[in-house]
C-alpha atoms as a PDB file:
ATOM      1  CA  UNK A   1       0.000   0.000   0.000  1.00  0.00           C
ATOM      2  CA  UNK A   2       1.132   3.498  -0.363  1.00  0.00           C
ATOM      3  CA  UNK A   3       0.765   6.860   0.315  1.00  0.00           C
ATOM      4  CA  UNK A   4       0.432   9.908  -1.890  1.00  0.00           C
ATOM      5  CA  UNK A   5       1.602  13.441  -1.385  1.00  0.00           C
ATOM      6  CA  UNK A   6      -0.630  15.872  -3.925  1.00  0.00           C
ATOM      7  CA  UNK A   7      -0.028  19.523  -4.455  1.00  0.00           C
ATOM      8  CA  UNK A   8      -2.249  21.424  -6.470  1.00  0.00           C
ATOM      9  CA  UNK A   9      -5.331  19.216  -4.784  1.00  0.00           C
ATOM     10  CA  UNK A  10      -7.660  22.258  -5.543  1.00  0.00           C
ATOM     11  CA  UNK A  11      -7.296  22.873  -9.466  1.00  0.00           C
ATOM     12  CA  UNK A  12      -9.427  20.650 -11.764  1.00  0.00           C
ATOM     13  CA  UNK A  13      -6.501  18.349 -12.424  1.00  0.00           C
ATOM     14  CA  UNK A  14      -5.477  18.288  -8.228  1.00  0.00           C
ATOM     15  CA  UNK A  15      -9.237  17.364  -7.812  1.00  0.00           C
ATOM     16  CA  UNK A  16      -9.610  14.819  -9.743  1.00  0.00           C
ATOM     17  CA  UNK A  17      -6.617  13.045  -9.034  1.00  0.00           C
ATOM     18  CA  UNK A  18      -7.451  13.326  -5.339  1.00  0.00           C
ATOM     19  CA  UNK A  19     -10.616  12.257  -5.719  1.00  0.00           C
ATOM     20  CA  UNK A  20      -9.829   9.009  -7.996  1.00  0.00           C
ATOM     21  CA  UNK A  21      -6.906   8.300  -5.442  1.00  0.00           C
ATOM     22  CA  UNK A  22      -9.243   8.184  -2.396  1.00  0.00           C
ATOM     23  CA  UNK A  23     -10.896   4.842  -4.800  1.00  0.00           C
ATOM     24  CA  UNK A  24      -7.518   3.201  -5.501  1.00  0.00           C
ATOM     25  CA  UNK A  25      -6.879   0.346  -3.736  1.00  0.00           C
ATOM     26  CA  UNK A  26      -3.532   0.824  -4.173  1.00  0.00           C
ATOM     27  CA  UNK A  27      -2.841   3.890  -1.988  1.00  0.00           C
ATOM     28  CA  UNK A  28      -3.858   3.666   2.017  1.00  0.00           C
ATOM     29  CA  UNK A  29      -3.250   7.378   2.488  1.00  0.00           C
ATOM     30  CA  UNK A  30      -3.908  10.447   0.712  1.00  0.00           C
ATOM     31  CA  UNK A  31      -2.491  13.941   2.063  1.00  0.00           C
ATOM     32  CA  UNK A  32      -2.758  17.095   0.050  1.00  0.00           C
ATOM     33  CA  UNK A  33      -0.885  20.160   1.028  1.00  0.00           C
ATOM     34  CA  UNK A  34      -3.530  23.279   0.323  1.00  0.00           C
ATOM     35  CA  UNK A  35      -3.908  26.799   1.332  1.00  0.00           C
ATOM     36  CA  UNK A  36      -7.809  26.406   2.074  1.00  0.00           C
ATOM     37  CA  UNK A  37      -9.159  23.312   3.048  1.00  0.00           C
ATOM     38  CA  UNK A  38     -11.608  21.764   0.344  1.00  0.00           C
ATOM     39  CA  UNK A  39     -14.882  20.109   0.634  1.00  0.00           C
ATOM     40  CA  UNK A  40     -13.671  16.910   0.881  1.00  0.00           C
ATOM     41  CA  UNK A  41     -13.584  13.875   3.496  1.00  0.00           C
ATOM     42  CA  UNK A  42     -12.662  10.644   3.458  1.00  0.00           C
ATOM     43  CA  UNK A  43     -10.786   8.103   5.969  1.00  0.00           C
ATOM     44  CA  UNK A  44      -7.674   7.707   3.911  1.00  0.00           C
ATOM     45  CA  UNK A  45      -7.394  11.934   3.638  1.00  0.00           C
ATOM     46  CA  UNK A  46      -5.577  13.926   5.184  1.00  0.00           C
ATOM     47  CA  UNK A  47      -5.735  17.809   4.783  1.00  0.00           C
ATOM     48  CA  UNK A  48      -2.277  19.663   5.468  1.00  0.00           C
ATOM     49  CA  UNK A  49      -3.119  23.906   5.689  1.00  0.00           C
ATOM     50  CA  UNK A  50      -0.097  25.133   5.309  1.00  0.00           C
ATOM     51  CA  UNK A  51       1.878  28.368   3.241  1.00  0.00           C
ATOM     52  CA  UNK A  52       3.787  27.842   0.195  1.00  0.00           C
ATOM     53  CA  UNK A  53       5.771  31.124   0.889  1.00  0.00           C
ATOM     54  CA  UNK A  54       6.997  29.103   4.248  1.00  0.00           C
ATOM     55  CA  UNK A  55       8.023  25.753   3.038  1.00  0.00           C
ATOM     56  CA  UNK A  56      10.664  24.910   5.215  1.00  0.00           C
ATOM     57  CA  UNK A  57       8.351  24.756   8.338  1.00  0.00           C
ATOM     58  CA  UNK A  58       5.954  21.954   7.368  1.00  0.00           C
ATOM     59  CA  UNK A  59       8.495  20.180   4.765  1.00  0.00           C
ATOM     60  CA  UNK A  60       9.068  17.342   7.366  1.00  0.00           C
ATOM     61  CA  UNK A  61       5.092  16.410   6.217  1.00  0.00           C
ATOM     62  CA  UNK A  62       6.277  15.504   2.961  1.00  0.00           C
ATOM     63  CA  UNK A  63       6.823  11.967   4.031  1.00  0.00           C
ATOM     64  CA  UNK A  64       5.316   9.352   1.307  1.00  0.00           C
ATOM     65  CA  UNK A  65       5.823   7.121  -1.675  1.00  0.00           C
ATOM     66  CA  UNK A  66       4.833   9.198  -4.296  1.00  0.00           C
ATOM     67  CA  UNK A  67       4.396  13.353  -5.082  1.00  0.00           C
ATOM     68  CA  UNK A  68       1.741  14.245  -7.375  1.00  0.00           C
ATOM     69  CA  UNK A  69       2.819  18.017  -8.808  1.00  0.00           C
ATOM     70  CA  UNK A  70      -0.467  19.722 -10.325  1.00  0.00           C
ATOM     71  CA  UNK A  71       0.107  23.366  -9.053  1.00  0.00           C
ATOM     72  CA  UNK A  72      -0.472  25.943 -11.669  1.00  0.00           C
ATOM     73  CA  UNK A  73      -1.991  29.432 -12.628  1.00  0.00           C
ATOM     74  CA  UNK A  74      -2.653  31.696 -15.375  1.00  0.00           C
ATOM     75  CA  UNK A  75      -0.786  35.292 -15.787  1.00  0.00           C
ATOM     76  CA  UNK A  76      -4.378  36.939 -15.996  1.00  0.00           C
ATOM     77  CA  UNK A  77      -5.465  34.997 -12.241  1.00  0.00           C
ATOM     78  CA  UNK A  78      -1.730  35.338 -10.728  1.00  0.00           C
ATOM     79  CA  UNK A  79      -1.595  39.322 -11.697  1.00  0.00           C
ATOM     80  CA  UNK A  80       2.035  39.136 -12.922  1.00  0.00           C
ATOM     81  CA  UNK A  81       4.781  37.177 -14.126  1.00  0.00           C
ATOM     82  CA  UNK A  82       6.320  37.270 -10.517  1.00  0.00           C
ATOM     83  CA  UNK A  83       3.322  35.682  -8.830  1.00  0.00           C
ATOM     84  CA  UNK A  84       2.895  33.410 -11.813  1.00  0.00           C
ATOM     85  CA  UNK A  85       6.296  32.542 -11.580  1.00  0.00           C
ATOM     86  CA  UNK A  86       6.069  31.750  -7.766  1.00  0.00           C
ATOM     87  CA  UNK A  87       3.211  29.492  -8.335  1.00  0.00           C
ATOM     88  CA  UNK A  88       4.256  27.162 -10.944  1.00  0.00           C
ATOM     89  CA  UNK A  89       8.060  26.527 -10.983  1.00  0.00           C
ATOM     90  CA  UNK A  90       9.270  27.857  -7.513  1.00  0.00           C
ATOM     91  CA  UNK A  91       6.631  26.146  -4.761  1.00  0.00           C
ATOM     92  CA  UNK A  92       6.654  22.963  -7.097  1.00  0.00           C
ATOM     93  CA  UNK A  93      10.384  23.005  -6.818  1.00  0.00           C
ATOM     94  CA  UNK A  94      10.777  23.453  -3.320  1.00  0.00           C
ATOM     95  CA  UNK A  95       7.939  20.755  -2.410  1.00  0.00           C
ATOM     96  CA  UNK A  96       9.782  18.493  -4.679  1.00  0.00           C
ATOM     97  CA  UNK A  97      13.033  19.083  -3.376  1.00  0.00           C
ATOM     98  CA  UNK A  98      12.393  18.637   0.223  1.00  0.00           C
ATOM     99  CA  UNK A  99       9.743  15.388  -0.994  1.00  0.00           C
ATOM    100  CA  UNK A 100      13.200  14.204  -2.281  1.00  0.00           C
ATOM    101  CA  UNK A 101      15.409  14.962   0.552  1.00  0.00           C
ATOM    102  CA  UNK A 102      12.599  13.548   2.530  1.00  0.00           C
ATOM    103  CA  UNK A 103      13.277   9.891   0.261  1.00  0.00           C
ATOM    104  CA  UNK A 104       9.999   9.832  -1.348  1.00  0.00           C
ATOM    105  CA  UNK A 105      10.794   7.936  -4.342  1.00  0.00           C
ATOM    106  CA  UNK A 106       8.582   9.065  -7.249  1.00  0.00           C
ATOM    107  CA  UNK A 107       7.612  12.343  -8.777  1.00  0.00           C
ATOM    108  CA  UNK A 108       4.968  12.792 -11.317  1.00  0.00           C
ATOM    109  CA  UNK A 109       4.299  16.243 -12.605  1.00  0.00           C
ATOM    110  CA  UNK A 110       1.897  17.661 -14.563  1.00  0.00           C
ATOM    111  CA  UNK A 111       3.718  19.995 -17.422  1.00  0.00           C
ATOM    112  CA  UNK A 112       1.900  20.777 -20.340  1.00  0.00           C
ATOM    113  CA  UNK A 113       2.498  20.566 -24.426  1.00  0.00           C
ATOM    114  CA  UNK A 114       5.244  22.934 -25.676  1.00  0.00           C
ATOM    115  CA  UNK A 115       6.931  22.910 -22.794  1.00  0.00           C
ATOM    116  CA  UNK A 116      10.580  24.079 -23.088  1.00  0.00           C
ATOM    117  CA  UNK A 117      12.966  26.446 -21.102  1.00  0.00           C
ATOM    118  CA  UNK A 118      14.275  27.703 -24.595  1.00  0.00           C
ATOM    119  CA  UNK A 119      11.357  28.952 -25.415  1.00  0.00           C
ATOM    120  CA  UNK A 120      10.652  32.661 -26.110  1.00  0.00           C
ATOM    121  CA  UNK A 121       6.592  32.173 -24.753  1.00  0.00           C
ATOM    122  CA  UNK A 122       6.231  32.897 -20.789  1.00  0.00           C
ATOM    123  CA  UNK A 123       4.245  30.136 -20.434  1.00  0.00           C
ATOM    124  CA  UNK A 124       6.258  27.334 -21.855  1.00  0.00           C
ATOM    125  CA  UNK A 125       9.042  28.628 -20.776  1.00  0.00           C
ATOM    126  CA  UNK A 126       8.228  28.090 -17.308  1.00  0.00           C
ATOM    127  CA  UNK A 127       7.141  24.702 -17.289  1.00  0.00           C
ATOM    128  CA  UNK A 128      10.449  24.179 -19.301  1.00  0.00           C
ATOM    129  CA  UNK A 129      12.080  25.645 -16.660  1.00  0.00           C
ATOM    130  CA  UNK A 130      10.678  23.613 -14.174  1.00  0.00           C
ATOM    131  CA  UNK A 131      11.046  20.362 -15.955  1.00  0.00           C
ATOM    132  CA  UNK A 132      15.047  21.376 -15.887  1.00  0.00           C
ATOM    133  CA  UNK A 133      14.942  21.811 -12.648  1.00  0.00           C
ATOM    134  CA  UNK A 134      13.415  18.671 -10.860  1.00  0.00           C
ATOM    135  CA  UNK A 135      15.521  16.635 -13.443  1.00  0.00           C
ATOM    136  CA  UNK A 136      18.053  17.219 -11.332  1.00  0.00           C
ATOM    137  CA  UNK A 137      16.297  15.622  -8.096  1.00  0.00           C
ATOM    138  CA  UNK A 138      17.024  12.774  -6.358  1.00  0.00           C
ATOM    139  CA  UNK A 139      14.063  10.316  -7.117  1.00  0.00           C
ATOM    140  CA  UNK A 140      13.781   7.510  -8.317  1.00  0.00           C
ATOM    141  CA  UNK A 141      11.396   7.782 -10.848  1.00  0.00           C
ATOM    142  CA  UNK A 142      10.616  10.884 -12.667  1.00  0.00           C
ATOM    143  CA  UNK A 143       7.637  11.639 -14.545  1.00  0.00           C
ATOM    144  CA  UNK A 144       6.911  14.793 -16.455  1.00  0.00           C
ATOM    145  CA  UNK A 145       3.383  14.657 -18.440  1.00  0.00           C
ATOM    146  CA  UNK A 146       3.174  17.300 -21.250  1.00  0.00           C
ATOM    147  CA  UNK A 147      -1.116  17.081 -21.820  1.00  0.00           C
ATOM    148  CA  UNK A 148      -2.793  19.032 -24.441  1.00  0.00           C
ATOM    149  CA  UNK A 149      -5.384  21.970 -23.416  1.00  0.00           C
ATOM    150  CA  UNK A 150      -7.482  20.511 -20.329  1.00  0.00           C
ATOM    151  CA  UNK A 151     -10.754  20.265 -20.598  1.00  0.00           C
ATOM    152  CA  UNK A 152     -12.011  20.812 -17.099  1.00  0.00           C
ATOM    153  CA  UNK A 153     -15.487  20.412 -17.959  1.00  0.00           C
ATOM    154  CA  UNK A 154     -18.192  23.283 -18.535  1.00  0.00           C
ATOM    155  CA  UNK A 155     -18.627  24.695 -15.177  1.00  0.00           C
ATOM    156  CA  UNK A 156     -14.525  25.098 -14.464  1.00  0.00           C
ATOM    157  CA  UNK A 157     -13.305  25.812 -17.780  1.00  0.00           C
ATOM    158  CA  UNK A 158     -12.083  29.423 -18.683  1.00  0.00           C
ATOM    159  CA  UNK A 159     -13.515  31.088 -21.611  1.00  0.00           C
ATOM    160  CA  UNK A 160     -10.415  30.676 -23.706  1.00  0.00           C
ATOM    161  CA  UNK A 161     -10.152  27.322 -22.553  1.00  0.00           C
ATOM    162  CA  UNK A 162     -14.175  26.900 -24.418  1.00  0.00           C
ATOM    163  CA  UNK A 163     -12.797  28.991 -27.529  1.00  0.00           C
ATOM    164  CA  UNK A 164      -9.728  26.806 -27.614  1.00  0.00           C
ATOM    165  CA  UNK A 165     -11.553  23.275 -27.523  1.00  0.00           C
ATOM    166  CA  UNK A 166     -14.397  24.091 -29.659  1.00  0.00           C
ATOM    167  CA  UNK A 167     -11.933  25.072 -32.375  1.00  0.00           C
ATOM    168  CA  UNK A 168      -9.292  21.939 -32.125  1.00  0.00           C
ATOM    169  CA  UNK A 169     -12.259  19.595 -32.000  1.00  0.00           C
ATOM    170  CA  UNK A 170     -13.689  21.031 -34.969  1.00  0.00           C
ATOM    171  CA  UNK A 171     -10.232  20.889 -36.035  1.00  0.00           C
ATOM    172  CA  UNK A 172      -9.824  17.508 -35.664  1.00  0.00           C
ATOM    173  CA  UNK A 173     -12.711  16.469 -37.398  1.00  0.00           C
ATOM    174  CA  UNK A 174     -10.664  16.866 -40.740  1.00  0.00           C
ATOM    175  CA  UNK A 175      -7.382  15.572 -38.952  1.00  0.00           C
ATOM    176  CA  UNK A 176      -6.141  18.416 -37.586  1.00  0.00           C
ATOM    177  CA  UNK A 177      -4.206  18.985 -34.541  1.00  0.00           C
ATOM    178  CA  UNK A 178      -4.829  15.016 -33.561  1.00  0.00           C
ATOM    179  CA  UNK A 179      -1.991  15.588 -31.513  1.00  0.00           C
ATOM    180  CA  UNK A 180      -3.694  18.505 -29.244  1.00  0.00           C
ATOM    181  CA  UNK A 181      -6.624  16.784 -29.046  1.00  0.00           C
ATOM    182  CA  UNK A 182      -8.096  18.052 -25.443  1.00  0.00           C
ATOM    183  CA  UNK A 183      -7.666  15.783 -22.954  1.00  0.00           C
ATOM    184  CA  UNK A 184     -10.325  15.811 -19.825  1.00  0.00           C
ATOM    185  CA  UNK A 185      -8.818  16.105 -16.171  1.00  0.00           C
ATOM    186  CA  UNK A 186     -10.540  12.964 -14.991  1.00  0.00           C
ATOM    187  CA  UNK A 187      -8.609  11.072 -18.101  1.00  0.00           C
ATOM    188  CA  UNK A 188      -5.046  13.000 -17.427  1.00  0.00           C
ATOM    189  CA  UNK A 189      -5.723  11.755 -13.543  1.00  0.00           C
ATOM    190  CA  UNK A 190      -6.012   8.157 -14.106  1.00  0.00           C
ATOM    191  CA  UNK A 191      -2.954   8.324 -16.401  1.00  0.00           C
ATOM    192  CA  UNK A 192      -1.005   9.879 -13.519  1.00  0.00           C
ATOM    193  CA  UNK A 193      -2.065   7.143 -10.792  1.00  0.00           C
ATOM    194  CA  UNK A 194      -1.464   4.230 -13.744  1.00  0.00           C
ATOM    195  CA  UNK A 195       2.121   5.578 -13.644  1.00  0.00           C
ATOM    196  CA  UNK A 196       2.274   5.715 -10.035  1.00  0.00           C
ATOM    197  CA  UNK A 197       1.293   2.107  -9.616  1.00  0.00           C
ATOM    198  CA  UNK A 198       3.502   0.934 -12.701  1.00  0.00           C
ATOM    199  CA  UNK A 199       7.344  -0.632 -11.765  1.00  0.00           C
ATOM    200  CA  UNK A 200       9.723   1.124 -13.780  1.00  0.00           C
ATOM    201  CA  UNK A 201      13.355   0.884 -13.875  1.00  0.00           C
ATOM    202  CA  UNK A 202      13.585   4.442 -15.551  1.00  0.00           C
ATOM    203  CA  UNK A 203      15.085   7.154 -13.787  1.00  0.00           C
ATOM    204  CA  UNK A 204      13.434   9.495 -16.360  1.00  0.00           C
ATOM    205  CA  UNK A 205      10.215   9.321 -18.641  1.00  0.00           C
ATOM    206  CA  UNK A 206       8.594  12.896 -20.348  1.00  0.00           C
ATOM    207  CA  UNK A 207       5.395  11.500 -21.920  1.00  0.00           C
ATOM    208  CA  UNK A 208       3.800  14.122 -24.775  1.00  0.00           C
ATOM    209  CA  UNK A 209       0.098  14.379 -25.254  1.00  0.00           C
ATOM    210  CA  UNK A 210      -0.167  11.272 -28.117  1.00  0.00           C
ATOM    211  CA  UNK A 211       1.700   9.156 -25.419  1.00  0.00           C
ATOM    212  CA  UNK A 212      -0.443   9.784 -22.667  1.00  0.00           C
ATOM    213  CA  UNK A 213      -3.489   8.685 -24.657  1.00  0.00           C
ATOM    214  CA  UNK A 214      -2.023   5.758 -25.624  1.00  0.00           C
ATOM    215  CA  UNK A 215      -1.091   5.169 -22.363  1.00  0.00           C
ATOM    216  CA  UNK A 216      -2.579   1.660 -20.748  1.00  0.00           C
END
């Protein structure tokens, strides 16, 4: 049995996850690390309240088999590059740096397509830089997901989220974009605890959209 660490348990991906880990046989313990505690109970949950501006003082939590990684913002909800910044590469590094000085022996973060710290976009160029950066971890296993654009479903999605899905799916009709086909939160969440119950000898593994649907 074993026990998950989730940050990012609030967002549509975070949620999902958490909620199809709580039915996994697999996993005995769930703990999510949030800054407001979410409607949710269950025996094998556990809700940590804590500051991501004040790691150091609850990073002796992090204690676990596996860290799920599904923190992330947009520039317009963040307010600035700074904040946006802070969100999705530096509080995802530091939880996964003390999650691997703490021994915990997997990593699976969420990226997203494009990703790439060469890149001369802010937003793939943060996830890029991010990727760089927990390469460089000690854990066992490493897995970086790259998914298409999420669809969260119709009461969480963001308008350009809509725009953007309506228009690859129409898209794909004629063949299209296949390979940024949208992929739903509940699908990219059962991908992530596949790979979490998986044995794999690789140190390393960055899946791209087309490989995470073929995924099984």
């Amino acid at each position: 049995m074993k026990k998950a660490l989730v940050i990012g348990a609030t967002g549509a991906t975070g949620l999902a996850l958490t909620n199809q880990l709580l039915k996994d046989n697999q996993f005995s313990e769930v703990h999510i690390f949030v800054r407001k505690s979410p409607e949710l109970s269950h025996p094998k949950l556990t809700i940590h309240i804590v500051d991501f501006n004040g790691i150091d003082s609850w990073k002796n939590k992090l204690i676990g088999d596996v860290l799920f990684s599904a923190m992330g913002t947009t520039l317009k909800v963040a307010g600035s590059k700074e904040i946006q910044y802070k969100i999705d590469v530096t509080y995802q590094y530091k939880v996964a740096k003390a999650a691997a000085e703490n021994k915990v022996s997997m990593l699976i973060l969420v990226s997203s397509i494009g990703a790439n710290h060469k890149s001369l976009v802010f937003y793939p160029k943060i996830k890029g830089i991010l990727e760089e950066m927990v390469k460089k971890l000690n854990f066992k296993s490493i897995y970086i997901l790259r998914p298409p654009v999420l669809d969260r479903g119709k009461d969480k999605m963001r308008a350009t989220e809509k725009k953007s899905i309506a228009i690859i799916n129409k898209l794909n009709k004629f063949g299209i974009l296949q390979s940024q086909k949208p992929m739903t939160t509940n699908f990219l969440a059962s991908k992530m605890i596949f790979l979490a119950n998986k044995e794999s000898s690789n140190l390393l593994t960055t899946l791209e959209a087309k490989e995470l649907f073929q995924l099984c």
